[in-house]
N, C-alpha and C. Protein backbone atom coordinates (compact mmCIF):
# COMPACT_ATOMS: atom_id res chain seq x y z
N UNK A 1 -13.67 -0.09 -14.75
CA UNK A 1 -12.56 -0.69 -14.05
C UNK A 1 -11.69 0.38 -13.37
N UNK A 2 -11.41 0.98 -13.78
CA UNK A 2 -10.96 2.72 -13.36
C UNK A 2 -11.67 3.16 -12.26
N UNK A 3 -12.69 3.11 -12.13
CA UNK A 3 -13.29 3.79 -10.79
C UNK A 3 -13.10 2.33 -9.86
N UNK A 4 -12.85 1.38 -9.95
CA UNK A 4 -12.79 0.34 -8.90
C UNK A 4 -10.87 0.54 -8.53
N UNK A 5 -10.11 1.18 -9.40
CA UNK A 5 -8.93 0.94 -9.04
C UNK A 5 -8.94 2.27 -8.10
N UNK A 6 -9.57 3.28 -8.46
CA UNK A 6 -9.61 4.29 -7.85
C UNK A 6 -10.19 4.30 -6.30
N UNK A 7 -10.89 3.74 -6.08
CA UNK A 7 -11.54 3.50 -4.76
C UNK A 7 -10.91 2.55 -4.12
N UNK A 8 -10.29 1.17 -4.56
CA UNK A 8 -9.53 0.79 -3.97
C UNK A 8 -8.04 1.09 -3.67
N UNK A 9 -7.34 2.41 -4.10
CA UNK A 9 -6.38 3.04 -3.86
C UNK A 9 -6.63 4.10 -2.82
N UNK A 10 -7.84 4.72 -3.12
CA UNK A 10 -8.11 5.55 -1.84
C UNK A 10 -8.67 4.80 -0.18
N UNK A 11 -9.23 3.83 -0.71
CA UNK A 11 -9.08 2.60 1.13
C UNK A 11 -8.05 2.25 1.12
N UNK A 12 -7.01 2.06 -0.03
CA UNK A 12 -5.80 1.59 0.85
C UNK A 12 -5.24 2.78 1.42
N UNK A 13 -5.23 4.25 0.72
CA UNK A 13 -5.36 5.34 1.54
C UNK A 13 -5.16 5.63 2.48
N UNK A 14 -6.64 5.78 3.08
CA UNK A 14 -7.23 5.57 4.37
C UNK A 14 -6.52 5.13 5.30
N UNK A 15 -6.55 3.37 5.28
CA UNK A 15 -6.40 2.53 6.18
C UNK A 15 -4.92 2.82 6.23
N UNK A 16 -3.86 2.61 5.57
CA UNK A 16 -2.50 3.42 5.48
C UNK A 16 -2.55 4.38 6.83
N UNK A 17 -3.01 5.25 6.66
CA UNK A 17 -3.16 6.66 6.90
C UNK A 17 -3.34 6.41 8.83
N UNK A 18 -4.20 5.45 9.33
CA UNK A 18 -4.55 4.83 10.29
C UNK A 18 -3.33 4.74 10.91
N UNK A 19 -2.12 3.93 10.29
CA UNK A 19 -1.12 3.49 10.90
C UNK A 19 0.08 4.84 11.34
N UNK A 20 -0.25 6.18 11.24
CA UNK A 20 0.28 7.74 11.59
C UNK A 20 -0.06 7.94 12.79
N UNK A 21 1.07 7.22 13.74
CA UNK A 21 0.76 7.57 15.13
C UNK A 21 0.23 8.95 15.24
N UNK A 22 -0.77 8.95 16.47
CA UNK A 22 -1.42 10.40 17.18
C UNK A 22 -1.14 11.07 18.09
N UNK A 23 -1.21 11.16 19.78
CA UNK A 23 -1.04 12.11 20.19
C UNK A 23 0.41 11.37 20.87
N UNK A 24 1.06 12.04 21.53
CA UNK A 24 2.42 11.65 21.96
C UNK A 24 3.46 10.65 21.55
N UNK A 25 3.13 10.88 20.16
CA UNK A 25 4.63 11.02 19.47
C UNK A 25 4.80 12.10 18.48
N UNK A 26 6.32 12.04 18.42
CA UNK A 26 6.85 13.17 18.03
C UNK A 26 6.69 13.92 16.46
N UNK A 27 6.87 15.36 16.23
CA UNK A 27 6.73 15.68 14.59
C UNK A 27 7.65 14.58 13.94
N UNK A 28 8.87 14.73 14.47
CA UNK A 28 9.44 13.97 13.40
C UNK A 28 8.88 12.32 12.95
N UNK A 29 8.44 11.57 14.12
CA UNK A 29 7.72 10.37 13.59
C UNK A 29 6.85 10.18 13.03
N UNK A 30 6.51 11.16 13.14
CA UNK A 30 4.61 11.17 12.22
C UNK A 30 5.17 11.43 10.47
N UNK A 31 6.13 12.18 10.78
CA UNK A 31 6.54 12.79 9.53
C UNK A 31 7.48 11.43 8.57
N UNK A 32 7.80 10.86 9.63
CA UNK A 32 8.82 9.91 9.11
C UNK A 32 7.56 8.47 8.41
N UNK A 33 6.73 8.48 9.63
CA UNK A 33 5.74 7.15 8.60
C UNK A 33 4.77 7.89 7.75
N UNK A 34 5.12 9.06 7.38
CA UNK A 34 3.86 9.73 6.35
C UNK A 34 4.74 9.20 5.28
N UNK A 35 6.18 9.78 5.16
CA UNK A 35 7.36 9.45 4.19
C UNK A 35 6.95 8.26 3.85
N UNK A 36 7.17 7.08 4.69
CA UNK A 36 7.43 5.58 4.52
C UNK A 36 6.50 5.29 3.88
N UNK A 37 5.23 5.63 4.43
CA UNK A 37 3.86 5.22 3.94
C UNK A 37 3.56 5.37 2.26
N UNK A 38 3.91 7.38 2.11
CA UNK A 38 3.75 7.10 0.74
C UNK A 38 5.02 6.43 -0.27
N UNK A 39 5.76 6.26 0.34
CA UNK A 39 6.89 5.55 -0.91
C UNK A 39 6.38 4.24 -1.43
N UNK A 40 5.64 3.44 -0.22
CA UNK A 40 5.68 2.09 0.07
C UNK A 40 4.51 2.16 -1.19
N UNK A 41 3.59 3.10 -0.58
CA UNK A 41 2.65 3.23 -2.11
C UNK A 41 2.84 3.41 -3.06
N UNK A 42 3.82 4.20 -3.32
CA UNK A 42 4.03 4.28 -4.96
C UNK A 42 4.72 3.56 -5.36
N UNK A 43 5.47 2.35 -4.37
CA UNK A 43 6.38 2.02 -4.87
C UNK A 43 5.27 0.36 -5.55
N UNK A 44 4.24 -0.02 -4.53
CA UNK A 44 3.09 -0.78 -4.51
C UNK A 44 2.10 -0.53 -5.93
N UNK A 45 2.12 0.84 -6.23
CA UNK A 45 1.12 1.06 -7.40
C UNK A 45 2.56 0.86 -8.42
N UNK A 46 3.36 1.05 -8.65
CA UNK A 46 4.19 1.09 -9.73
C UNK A 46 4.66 -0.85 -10.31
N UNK A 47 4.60 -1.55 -8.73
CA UNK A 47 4.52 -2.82 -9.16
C UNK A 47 3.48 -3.46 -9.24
N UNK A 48 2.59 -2.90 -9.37
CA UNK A 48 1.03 -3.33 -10.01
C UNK A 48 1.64 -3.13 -11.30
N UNK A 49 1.33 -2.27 -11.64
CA UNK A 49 0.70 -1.54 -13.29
C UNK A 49 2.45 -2.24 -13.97
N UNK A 50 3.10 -2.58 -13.82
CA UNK A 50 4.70 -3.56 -14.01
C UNK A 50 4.12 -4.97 -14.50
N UNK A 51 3.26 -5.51 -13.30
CA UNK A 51 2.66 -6.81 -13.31
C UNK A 51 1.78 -6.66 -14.52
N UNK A 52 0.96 -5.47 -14.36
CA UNK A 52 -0.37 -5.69 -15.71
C UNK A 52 0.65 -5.54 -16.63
N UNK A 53 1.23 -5.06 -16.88
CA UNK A 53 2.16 -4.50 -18.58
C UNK A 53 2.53 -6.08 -18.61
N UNK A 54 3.06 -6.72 -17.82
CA UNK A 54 3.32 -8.05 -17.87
C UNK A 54 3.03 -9.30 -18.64
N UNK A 55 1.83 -8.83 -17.93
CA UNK A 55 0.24 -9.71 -18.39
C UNK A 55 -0.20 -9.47 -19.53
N UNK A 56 -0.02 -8.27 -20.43
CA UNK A 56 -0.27 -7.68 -21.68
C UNK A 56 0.11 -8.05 -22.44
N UNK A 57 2.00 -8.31 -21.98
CA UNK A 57 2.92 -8.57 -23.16
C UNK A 57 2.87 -10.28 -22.85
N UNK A 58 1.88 -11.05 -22.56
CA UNK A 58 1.87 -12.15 -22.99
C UNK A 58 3.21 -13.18 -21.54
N UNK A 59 3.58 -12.79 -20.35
CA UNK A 59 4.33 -12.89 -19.18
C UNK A 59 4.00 -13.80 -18.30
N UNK A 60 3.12 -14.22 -18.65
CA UNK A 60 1.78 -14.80 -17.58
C UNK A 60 2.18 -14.93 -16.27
N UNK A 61 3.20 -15.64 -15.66
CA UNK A 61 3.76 -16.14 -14.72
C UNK A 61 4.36 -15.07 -13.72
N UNK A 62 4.96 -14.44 -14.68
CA UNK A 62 5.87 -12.91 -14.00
C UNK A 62 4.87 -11.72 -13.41
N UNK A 63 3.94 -11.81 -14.51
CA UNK A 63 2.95 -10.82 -14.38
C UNK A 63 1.78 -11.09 -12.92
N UNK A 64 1.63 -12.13 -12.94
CA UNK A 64 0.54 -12.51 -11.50
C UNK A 64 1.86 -12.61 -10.84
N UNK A 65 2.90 -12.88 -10.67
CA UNK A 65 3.68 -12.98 -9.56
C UNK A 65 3.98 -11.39 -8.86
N UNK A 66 4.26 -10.62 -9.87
CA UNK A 66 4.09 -9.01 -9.24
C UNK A 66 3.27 -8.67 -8.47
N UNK A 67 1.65 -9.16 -9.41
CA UNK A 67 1.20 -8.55 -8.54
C UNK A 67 0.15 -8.99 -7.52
N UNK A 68 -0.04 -10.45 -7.48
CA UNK A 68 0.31 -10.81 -5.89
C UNK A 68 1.21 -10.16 -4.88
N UNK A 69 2.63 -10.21 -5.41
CA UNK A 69 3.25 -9.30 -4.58
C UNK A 69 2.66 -8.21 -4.14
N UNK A 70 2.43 -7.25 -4.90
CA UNK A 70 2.36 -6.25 -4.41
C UNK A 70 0.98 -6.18 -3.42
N UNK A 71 -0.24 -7.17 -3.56
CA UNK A 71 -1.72 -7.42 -2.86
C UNK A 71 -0.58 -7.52 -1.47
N UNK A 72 -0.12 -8.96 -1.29
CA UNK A 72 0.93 -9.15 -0.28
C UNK A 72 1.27 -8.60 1.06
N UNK A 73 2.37 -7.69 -0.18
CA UNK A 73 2.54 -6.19 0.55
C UNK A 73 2.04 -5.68 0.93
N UNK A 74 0.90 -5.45 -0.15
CA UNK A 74 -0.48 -3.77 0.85
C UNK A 74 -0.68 -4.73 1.85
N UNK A 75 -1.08 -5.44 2.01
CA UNK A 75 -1.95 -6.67 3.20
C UNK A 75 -0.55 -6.43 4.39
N UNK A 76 0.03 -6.97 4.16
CA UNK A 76 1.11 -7.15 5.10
C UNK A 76 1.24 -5.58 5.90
N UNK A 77 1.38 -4.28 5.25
CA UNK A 77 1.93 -3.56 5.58
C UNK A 77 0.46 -2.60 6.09
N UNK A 78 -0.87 -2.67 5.67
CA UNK A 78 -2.03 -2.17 6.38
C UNK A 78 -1.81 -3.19 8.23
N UNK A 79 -1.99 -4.28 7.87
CA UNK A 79 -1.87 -5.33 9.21
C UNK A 79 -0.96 -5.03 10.14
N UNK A 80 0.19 -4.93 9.50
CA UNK A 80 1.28 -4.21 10.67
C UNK A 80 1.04 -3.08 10.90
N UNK A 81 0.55 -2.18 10.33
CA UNK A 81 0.49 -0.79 10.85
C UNK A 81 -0.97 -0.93 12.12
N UNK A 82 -1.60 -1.20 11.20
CA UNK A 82 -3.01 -1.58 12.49
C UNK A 82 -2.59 -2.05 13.71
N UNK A 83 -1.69 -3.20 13.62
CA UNK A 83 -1.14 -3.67 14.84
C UNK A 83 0.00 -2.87 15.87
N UNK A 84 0.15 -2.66 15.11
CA UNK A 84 1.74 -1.86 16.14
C UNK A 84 1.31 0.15 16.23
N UNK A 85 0.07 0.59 15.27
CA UNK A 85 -0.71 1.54 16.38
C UNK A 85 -1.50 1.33 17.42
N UNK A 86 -2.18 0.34 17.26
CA UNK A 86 -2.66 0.19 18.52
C UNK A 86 -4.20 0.84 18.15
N UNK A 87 -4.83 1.08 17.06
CA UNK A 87 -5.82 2.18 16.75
C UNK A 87 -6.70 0.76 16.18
N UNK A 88 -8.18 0.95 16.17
CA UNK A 88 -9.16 -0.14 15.83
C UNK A 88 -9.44 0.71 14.37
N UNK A 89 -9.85 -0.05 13.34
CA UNK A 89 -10.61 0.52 12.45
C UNK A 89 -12.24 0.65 12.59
């Protein structure tokens, strides 16, 4: 299960990574959605593993509601980035 969380953290990675505008824009913007990008992730992996502890301690409801959220989110925030670079995968 570990190597599936692992690979699916490194495609969300990736595809993340996609949404870092390229040539003509500026250091500081690139620098600014590298920032955004990884917070949004850790902030995404921290309400996962929130949701599972959830689910552990018996939460049921709270616990899938996290972390839907957080699927949600990654979804929402790969899609917008794809869209508003302008870059194909």
């Amino acid at each position: 299960m570990e190597i599936f969380f692992e690979f699916l953290f490194d495609f969300y990675c990736e595809l993340a990574a996609l949404a870092i505008p390229g040539k003509g824009k500026g250091k500081g913007v690139k620098i600014l959605a590298s920032c955004l990008i990884a917070v949004v992730a850790l902030g995404l992996l921290c309400l996962f593993y929130f949701g599972v502890d959830l689910l552990q301690n018996g939460h049921t409801a709270t616990g899938v509601l996290c972390i839907a959220g957080a699927v949600v989110i990654a979804l929402a925030q790969l899609i917008a980035g794809l869209c508003l670079s302008g870059k194909s995968a």
